[in-house]
C-alpha atoms as a PDB file:
ATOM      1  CA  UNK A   1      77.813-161.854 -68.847  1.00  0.00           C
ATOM      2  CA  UNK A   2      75.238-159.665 -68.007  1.00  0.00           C
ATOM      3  CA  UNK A   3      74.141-161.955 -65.334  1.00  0.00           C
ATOM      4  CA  UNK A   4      77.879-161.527 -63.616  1.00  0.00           C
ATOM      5  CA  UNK A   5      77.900-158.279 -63.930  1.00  0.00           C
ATOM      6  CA  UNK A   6      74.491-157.803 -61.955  1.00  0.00           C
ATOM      7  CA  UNK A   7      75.819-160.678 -59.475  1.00  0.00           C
ATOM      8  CA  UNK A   8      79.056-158.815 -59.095  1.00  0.00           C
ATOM      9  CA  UNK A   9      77.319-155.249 -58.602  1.00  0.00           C
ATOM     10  CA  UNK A  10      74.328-156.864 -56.167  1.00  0.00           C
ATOM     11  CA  UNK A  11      77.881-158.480 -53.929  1.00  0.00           C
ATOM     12  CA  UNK A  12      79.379-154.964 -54.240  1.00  0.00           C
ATOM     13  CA  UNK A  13      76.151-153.074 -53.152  1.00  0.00           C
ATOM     14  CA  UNK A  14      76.125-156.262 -50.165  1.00  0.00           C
ATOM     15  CA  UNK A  15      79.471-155.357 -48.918  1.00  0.00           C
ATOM     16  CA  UNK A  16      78.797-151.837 -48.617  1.00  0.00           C
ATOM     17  CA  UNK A  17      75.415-152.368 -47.036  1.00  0.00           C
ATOM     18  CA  UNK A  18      77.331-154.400 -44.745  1.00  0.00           C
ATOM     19  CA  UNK A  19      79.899-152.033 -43.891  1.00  0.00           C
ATOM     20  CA  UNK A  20      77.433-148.667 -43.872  1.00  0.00           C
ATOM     21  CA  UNK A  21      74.796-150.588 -41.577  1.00  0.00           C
ATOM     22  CA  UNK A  22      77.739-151.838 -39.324  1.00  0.00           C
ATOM     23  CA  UNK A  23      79.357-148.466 -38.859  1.00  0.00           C
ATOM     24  CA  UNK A  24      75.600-146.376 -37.841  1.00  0.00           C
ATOM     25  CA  UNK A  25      74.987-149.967 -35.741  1.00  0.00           C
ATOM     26  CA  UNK A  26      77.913-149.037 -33.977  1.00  0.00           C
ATOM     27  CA  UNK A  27      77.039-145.347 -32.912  1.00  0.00           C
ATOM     28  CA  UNK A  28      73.853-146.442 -32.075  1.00  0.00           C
ATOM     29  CA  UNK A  29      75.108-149.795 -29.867  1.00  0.00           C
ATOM     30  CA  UNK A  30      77.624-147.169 -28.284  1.00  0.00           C
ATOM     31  CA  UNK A  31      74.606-145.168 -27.231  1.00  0.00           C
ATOM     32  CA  UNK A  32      72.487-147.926 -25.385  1.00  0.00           C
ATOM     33  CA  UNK A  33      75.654-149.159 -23.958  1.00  0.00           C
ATOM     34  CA  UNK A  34      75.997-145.495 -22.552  1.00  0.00           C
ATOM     35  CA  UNK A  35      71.903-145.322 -21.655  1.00  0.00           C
ATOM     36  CA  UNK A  36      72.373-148.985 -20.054  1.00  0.00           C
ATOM     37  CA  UNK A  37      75.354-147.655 -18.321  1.00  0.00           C
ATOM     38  CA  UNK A  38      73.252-144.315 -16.861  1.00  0.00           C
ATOM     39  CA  UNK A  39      70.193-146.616 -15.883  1.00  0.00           C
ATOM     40  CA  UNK A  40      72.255-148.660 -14.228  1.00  0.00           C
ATOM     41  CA  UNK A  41      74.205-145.768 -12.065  1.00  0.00           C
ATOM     42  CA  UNK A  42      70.392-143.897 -11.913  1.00  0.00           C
ATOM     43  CA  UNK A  43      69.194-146.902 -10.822  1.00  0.00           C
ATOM     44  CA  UNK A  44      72.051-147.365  -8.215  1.00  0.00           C
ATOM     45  CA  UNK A  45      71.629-143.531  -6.946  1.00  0.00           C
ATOM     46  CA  UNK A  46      67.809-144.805  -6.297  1.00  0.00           C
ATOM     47  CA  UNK A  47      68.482-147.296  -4.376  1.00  0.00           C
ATOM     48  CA  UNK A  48      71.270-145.750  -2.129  1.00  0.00           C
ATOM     49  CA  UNK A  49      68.484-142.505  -1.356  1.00  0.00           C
ATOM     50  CA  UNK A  50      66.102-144.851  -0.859  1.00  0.00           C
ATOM     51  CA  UNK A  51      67.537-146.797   2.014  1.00  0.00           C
ATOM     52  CA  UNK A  52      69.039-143.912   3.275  1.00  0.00           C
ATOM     53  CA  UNK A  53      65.138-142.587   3.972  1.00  0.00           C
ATOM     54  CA  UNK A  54      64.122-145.390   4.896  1.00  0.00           C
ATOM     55  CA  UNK A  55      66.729-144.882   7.322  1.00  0.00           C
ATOM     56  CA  UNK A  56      65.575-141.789   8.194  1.00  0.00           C
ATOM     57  CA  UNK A  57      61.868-142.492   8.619  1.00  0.00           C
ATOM     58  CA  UNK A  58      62.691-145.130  10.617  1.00  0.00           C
ATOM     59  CA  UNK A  59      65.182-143.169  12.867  1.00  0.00           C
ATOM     60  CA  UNK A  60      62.039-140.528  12.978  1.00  0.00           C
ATOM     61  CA  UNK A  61      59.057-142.626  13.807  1.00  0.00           C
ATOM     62  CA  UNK A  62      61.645-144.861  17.174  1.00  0.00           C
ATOM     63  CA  UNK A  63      62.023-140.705  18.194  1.00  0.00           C
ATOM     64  CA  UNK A  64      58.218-140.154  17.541  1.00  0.00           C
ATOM     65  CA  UNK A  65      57.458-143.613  19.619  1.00  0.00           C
ATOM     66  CA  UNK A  66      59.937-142.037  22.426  1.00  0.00           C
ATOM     67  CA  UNK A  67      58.103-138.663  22.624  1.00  0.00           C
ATOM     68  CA  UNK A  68      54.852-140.176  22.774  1.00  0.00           C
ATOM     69  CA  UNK A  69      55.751-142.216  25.790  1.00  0.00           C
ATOM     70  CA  UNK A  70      56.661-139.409  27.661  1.00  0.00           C
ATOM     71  CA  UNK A  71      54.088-137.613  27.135  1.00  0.00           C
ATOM     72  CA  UNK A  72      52.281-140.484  28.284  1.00  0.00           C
ATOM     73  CA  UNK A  73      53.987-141.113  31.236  1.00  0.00           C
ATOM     74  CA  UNK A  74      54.040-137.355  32.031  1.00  0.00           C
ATOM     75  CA  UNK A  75      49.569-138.011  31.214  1.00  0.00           C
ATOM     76  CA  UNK A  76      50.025-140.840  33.860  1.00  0.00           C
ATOM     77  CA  UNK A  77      51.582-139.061  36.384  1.00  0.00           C
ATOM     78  CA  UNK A  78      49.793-135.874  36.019  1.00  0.00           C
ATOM     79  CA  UNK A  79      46.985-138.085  36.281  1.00  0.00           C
ATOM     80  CA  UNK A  80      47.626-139.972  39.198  1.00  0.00           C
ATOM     81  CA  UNK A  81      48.776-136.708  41.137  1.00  0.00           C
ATOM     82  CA  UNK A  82      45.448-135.615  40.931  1.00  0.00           C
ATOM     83  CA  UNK A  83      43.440-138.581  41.826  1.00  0.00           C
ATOM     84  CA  UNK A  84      45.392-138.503  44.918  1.00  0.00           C
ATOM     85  CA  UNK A  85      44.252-134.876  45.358  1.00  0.00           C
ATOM     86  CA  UNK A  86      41.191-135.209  44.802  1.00  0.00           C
ATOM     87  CA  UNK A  87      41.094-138.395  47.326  1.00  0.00           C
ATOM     88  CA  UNK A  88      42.441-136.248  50.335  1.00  0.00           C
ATOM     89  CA  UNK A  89      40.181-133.585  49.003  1.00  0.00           C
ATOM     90  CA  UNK A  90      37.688-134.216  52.015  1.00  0.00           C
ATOM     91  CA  UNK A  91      40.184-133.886  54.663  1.00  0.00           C
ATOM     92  CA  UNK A  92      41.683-130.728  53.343  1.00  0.00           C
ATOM     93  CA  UNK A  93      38.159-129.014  53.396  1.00  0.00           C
ATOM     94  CA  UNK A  94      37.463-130.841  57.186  1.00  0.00           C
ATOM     95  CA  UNK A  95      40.620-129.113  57.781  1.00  0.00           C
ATOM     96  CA  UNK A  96      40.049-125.521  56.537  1.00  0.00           C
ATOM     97  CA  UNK A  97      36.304-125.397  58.039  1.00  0.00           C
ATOM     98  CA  UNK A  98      38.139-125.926  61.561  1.00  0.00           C
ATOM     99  CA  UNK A  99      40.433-123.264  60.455  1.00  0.00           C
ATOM    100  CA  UNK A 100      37.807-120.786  59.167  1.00  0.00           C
ATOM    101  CA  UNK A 101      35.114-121.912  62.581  1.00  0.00           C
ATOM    102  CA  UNK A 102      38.771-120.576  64.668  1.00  0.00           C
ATOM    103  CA  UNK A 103      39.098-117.463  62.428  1.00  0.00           C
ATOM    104  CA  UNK A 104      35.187-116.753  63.179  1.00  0.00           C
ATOM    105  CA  UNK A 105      35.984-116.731  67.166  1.00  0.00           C
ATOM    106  CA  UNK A 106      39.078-114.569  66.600  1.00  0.00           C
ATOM    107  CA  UNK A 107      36.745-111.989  64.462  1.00  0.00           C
ATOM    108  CA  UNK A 108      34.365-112.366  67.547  1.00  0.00           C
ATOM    109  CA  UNK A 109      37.309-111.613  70.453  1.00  0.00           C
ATOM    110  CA  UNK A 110      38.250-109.251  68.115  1.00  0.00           C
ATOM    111  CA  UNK A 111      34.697-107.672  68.183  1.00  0.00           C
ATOM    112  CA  UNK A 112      34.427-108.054  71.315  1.00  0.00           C
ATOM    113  CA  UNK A 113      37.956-105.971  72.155  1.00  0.00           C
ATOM    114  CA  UNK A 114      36.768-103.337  69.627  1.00  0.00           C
ATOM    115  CA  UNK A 115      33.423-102.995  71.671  1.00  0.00           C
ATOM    116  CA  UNK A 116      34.824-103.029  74.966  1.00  0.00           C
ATOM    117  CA  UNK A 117      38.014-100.780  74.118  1.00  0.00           C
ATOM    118  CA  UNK A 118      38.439 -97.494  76.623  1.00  0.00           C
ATOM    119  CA  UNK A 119      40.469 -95.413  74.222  1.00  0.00           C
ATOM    120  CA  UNK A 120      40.440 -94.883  70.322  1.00  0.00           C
ATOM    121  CA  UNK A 121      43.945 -96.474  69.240  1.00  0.00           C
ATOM    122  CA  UNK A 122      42.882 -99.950  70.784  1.00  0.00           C
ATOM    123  CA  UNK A 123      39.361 -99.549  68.880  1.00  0.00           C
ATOM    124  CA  UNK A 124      41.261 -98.917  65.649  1.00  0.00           C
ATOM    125  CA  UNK A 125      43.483-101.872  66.421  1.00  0.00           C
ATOM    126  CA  UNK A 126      40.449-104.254  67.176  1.00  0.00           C
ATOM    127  CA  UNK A 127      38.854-103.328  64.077  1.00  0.00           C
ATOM    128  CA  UNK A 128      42.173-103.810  61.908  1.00  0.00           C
ATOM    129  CA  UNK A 129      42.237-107.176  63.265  1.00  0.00           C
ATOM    130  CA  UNK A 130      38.800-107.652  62.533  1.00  0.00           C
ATOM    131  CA  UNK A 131      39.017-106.617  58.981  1.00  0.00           C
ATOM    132  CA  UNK A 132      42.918-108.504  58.849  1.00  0.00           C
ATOM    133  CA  UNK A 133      40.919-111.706  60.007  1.00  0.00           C
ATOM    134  CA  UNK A 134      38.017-111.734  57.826  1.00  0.00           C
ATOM    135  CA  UNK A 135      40.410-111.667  54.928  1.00  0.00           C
ATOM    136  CA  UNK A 136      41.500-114.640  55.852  1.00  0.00           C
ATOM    137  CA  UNK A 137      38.365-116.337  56.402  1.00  0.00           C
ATOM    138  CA  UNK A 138      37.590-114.922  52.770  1.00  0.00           C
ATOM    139  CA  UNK A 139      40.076-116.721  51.756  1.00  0.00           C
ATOM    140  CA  UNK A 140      39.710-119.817  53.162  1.00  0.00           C
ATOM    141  CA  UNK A 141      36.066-119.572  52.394  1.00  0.00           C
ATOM    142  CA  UNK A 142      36.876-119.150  48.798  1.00  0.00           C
ATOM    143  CA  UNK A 143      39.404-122.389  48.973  1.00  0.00           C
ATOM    144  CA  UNK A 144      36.571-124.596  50.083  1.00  0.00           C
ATOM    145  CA  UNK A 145      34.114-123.437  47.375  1.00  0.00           C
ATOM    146  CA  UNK A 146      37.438-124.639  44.931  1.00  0.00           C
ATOM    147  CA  UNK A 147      37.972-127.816  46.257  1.00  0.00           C
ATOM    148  CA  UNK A 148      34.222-128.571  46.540  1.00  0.00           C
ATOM    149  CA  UNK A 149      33.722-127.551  42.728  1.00  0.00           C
ATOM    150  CA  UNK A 150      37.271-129.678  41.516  1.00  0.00           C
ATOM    151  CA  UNK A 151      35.314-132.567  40.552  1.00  0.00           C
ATOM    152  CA  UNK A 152      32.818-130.850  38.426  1.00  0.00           C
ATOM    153  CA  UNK A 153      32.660-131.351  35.197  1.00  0.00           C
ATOM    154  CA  UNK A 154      33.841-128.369  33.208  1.00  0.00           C
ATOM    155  CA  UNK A 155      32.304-127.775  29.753  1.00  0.00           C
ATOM    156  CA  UNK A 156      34.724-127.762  26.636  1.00  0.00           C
ATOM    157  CA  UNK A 157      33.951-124.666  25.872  1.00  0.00           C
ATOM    158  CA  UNK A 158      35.380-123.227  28.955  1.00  0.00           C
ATOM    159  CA  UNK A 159      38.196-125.266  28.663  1.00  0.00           C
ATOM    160  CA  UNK A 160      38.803-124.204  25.117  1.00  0.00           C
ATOM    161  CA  UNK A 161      38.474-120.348  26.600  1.00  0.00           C
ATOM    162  CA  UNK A 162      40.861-120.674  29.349  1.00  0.00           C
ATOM    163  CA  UNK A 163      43.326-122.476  26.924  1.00  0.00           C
ATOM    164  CA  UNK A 164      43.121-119.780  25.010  1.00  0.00           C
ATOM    165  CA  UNK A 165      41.843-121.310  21.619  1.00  0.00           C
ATOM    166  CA  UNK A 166      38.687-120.839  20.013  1.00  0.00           C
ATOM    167  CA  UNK A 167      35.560-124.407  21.385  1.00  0.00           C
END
């Protein structure tokens, strides 16, 4: 008897074991289910942010690729404008030392007038047009000294100066 009763009190204690573990089993199955659920929309929020930058960085670096070609092409052309003037850089200076030897036999006429003038307003004239013309020979002077020096090298560090940013 004592036996059943021990047999009867161990299927008691089994059947609420059975019952208490199933009801905190439940709470806690309800809980993963929710934590499964969340992963799964985390997990779905990842993926959709994800492709959108990819997106992005991909929209980005095709814009990045575009700018860089033109400033390539704009390099190129930039480029090529002055190779060509430096090519006809010869027969602008042939050209401007004609124009500067003509300017030298104005200055001398001009001279000459001043030199050989009878009254004081054509002196003053001839001298105006003497200092008016040797102006412009400065000038042209100073043009062929630039396009003699435009295919010297120039050092970085005047570069970097007339950029305005420190070599």
């Amino acid at each position: 008897m004592r036996n059943l009763v021990l047999i009867i009190v161990m299927l008691a204690a089994g059947v609420c074991g059975y019952f208490i573990g199933g009801w905190s089993g439940r709470s806690a199955k309800e809980a993963l289910a929710k934590a499964e659920t969340s992963a799964k929309e985390s997990e779905a929020q990842f993926q959709k942010t994800k492709q959108e930058l990819e997106q992005k960085l991909a929209s980005i670096g095709s814009q990045h690729e575009a700018e860089k070609q033109k400033i390539n092409d704009d390099f190129k052309k930039q480029q090529d404008e002055f190779t060509s003037a430096v090519a006809t850089r010869d027969q602008r200076i042939a050209g401007m030392v004609k124009e500067r030897s003509g300017i030298q036999s104005q200055i001398v006429a001009a001279q000459a007038r001043a030199s050989a003038a009878k009254t004081d307003a054509d002196r003053k004239a001839a001298e105006a047009d003497v200092l008016r013309l040797q102006k412009q020979e400065q000038v042209v002077v100073v043009t062929v000294q630039g396009e003699q020096c435009a295919v010297v090298k120039v050092p970085p560090s005047l570069l970097a100066a007339l950029r305005g940013a420190t070599p």
